[in-house]
C-alpha atoms as a PDB file:
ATOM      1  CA  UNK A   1      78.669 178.710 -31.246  1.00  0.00           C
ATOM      2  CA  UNK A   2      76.048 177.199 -28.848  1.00  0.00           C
ATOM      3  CA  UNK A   3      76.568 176.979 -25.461  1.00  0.00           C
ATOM      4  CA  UNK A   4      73.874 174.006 -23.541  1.00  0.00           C
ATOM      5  CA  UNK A   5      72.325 175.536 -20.449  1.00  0.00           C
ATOM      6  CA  UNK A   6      70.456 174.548 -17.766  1.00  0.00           C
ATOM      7  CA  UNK A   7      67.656 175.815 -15.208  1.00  0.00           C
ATOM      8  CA  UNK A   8      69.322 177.223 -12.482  1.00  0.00           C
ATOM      9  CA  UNK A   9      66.912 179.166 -10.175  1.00  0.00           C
ATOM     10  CA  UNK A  10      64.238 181.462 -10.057  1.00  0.00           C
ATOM     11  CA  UNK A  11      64.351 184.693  -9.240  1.00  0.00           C
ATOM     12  CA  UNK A  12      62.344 188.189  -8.890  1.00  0.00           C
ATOM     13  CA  UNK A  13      63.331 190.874 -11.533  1.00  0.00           C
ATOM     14  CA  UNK A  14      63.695 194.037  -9.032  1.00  0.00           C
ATOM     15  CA  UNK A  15      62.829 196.298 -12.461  1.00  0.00           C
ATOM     16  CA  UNK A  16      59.877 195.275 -13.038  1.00  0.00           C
ATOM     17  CA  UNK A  17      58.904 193.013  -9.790  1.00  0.00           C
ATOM     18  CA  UNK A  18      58.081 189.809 -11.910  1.00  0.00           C
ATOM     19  CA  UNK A  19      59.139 186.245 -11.741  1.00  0.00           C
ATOM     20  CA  UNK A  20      62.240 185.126 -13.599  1.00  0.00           C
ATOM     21  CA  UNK A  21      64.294 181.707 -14.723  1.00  0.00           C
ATOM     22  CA  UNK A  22      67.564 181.702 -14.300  1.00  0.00           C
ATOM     23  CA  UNK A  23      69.226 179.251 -16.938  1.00  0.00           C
ATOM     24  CA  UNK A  24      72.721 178.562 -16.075  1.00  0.00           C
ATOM     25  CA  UNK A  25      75.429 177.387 -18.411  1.00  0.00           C
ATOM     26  CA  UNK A  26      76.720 173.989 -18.455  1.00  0.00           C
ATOM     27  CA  UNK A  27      79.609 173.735 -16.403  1.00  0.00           C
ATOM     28  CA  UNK A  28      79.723 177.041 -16.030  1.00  0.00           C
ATOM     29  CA  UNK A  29      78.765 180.075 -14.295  1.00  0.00           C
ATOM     30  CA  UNK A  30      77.553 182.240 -16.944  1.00  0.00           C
ATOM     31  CA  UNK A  31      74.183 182.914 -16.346  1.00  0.00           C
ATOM     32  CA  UNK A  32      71.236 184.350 -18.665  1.00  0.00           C
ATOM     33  CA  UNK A  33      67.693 185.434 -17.032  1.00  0.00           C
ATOM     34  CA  UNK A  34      64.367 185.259 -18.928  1.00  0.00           C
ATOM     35  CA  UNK A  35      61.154 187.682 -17.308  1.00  0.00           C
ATOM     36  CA  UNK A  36      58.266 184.963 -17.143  1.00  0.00           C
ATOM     37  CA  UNK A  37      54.985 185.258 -16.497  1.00  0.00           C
ATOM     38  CA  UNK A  38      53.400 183.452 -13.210  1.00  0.00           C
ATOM     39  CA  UNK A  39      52.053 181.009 -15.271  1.00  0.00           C
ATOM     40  CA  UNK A  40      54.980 180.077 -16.825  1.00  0.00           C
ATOM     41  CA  UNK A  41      57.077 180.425 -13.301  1.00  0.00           C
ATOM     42  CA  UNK A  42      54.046 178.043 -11.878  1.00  0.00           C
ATOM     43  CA  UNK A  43      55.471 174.995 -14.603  1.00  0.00           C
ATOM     44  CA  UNK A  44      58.410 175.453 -13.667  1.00  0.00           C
ATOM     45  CA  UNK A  45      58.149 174.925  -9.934  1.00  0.00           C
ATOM     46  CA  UNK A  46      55.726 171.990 -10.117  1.00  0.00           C
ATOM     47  CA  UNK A  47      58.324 170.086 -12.074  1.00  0.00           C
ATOM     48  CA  UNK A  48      61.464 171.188 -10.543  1.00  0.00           C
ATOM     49  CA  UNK A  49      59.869 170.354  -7.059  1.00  0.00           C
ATOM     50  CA  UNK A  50      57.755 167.173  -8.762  1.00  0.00           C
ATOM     51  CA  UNK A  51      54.637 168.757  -7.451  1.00  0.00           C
ATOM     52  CA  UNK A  52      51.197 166.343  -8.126  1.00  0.00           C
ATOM     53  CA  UNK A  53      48.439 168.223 -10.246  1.00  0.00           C
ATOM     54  CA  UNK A  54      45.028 167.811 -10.638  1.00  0.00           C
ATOM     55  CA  UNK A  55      44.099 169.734 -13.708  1.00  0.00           C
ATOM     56  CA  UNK A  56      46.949 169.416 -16.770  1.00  0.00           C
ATOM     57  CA  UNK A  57      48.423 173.022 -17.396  1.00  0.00           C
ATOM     58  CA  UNK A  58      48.524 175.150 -20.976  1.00  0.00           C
ATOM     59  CA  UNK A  59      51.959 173.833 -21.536  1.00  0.00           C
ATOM     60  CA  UNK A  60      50.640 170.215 -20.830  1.00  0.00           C
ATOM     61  CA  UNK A  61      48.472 170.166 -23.757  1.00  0.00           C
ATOM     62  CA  UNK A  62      51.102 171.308 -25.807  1.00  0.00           C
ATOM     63  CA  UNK A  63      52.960 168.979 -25.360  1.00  0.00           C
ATOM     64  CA  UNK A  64      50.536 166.055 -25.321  1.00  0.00           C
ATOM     65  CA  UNK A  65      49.367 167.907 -29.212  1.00  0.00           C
ATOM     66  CA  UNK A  66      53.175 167.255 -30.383  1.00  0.00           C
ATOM     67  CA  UNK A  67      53.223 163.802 -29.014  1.00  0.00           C
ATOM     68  CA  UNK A  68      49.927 162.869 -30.398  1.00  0.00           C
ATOM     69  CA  UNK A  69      51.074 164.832 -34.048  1.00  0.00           C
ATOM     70  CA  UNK A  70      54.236 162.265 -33.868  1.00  0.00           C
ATOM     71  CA  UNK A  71      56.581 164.757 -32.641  1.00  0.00           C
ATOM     72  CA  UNK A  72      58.844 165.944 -30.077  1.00  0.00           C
ATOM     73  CA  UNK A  73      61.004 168.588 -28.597  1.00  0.00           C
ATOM     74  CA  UNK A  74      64.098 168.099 -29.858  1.00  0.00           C
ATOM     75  CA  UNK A  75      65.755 171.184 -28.218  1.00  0.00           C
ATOM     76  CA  UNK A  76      65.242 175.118 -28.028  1.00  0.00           C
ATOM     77  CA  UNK A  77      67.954 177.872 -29.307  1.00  0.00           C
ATOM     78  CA  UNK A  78      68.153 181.072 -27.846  1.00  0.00           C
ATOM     79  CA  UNK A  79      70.141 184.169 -29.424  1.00  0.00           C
ATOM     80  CA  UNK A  80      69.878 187.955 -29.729  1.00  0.00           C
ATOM     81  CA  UNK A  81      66.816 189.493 -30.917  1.00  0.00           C
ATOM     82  CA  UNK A  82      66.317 192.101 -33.244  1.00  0.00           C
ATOM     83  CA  UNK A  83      65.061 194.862 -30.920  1.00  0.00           C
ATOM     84  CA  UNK A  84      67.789 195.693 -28.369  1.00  0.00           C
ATOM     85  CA  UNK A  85      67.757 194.030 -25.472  1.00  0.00           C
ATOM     86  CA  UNK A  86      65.494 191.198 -26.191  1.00  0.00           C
ATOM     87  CA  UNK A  87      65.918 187.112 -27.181  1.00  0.00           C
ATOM     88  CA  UNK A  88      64.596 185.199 -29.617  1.00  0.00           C
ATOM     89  CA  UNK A  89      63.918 181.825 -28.984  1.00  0.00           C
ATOM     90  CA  UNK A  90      63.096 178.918 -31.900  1.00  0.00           C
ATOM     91  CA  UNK A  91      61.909 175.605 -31.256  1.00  0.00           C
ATOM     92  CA  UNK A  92      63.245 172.893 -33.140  1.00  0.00           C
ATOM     93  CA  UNK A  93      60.764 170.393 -33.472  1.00  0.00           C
ATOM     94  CA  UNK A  94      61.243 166.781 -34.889  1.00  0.00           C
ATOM     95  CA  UNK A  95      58.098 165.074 -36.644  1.00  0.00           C
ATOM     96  CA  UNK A  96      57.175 162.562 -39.288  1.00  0.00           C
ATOM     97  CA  UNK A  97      57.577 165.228 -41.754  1.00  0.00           C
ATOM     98  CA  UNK A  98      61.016 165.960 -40.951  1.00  0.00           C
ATOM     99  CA  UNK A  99      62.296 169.379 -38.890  1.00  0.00           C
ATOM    100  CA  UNK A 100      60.023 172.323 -38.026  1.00  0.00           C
ATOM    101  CA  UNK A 101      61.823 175.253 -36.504  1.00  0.00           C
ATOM    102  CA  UNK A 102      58.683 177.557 -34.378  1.00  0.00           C
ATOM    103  CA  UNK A 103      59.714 181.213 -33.247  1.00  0.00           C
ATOM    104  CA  UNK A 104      58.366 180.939 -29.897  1.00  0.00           C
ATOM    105  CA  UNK A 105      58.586 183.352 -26.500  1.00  0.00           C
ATOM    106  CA  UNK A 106      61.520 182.503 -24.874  1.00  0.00           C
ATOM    107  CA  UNK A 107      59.618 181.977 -21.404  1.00  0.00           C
ATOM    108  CA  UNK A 108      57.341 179.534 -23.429  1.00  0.00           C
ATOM    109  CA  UNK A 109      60.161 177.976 -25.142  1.00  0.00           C
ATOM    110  CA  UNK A 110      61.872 177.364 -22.093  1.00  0.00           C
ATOM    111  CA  UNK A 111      58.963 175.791 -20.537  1.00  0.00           C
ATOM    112  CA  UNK A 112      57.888 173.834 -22.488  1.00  0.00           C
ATOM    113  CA  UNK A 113      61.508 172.646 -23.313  1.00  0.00           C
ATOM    114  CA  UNK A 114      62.103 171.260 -19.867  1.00  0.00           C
ATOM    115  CA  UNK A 115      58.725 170.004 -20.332  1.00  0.00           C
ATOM    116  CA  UNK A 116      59.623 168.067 -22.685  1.00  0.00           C
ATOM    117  CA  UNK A 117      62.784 166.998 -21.318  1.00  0.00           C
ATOM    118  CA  UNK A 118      64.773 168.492 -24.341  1.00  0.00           C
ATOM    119  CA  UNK A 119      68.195 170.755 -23.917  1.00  0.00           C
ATOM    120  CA  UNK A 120      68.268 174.638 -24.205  1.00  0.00           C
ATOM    121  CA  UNK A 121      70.513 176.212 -25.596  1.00  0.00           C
ATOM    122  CA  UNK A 122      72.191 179.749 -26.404  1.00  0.00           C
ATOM    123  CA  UNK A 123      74.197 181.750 -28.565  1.00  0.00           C
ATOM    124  CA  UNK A 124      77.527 182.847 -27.168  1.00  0.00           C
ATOM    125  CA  UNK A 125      76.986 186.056 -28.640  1.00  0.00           C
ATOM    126  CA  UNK A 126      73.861 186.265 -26.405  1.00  0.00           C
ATOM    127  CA  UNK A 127      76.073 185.299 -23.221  1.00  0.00           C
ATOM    128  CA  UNK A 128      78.274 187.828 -24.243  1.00  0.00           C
ATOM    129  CA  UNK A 129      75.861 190.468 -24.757  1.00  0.00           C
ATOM    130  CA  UNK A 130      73.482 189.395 -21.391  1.00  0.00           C
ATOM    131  CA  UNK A 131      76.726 189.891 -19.247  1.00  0.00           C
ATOM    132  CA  UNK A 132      78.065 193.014 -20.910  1.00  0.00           C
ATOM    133  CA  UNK A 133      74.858 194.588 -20.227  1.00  0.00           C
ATOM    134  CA  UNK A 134      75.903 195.946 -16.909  1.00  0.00           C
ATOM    135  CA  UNK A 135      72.364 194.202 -15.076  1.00  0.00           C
ATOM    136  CA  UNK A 136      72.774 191.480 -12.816  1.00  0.00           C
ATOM    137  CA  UNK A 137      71.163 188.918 -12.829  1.00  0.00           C
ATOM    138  CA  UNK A 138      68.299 187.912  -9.844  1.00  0.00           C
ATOM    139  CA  UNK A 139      70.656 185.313  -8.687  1.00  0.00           C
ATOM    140  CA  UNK A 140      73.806 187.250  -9.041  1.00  0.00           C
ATOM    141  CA  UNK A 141      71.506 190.584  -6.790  1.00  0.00           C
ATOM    142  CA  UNK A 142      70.237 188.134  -4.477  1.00  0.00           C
ATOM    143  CA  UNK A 143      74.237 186.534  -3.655  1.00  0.00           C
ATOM    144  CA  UNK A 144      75.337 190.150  -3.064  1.00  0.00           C
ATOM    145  CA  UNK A 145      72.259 191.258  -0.956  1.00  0.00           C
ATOM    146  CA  UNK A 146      72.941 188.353   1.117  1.00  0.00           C
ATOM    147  CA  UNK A 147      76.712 188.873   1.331  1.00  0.00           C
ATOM    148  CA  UNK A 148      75.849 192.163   2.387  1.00  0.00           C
ATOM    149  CA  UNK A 149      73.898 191.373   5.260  1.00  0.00           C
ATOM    150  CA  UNK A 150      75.749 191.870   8.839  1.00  0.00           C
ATOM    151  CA  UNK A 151      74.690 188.548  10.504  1.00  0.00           C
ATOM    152  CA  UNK A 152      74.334 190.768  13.674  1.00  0.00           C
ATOM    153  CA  UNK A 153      71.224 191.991  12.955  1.00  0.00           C
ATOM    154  CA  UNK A 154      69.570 188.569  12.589  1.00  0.00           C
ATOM    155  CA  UNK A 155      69.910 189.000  16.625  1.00  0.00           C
ATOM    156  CA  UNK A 156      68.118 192.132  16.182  1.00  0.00           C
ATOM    157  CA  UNK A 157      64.872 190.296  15.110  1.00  0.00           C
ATOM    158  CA  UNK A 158      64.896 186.805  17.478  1.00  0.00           C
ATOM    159  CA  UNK A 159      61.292 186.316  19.065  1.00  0.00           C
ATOM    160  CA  UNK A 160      61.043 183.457  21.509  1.00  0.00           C
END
């Protein structure tokens, strides 16, 4: 079964102190995060915070070859891999010639996905196996770190 997700929030894989998305089901908490590299975590920010650029990005002409081939994003599906511990990620791609499904990254898929304004989406299975992993997620380590915190020592570091 496929479950639709959504960008939630970046975040900082401790493991391996690189960016990360957070996708987020649908209505629902389950979470799934992808390592990216800065490029990819750079797309991401300048359209989540609709940041103006000067110079179109790798994932720009992308998607301005598709449109120009007559196609378009129609969504991305994410499941298990076949190496433990990774995901796949497929693009399914709509054009005059019918469907092409692309085996992709799953940090480019995702990109260019929201790019491209199309849905992501991901096997339950890999929901399943992402939260059964015993690893939090960045978002789910940064909530506890925070809930952690004794707000006393904010005192501890006022400067006037």
């Amino acid at each position: 079964m496929l479950v639709r997700m959504e960008f939630a929030a970046f975040g900082v894989d401790p493991s391996k102190n690189s960016p990360a998305l957070v996708l987020r089901e649908s209505g629902g908490k389950r979470t799934l995060s992808l390592a990216v590299g800065p490029l990819e975590a750079s797309a991401v920010a300048i359209d989540s915070l609709g940041v103006p650029v000067d110079k179109p990005m790798g994932i720009d002409l992308t998607r301005a070859v598709l449109r120009s081939l007559g196609g378009r994003v129609e969504r991305l599906v994410l499941a298990v891999g076949q190496e433990p511990g990774t995901i796949s990620a497929q693009l399914h791609v709509i054009g005059p010639g019918g469907l092409l499904l692309i085996d992709c990254a799953p940090s480019h898929g995702v990109v260019l996905a929201l790019r491209c304004e199309a849905p992501v989406f991901a096997f339950e299975r890999l929901l399943e196996a992402a939260a059964g992993s015993g690893k939090q997620s960045p978002a789910e380590a940064l909530r506890r770190h925070i809930a952690s915190l004794d707000t006393v020592d904010f005192g501890t570091y006022y400067v006037e």
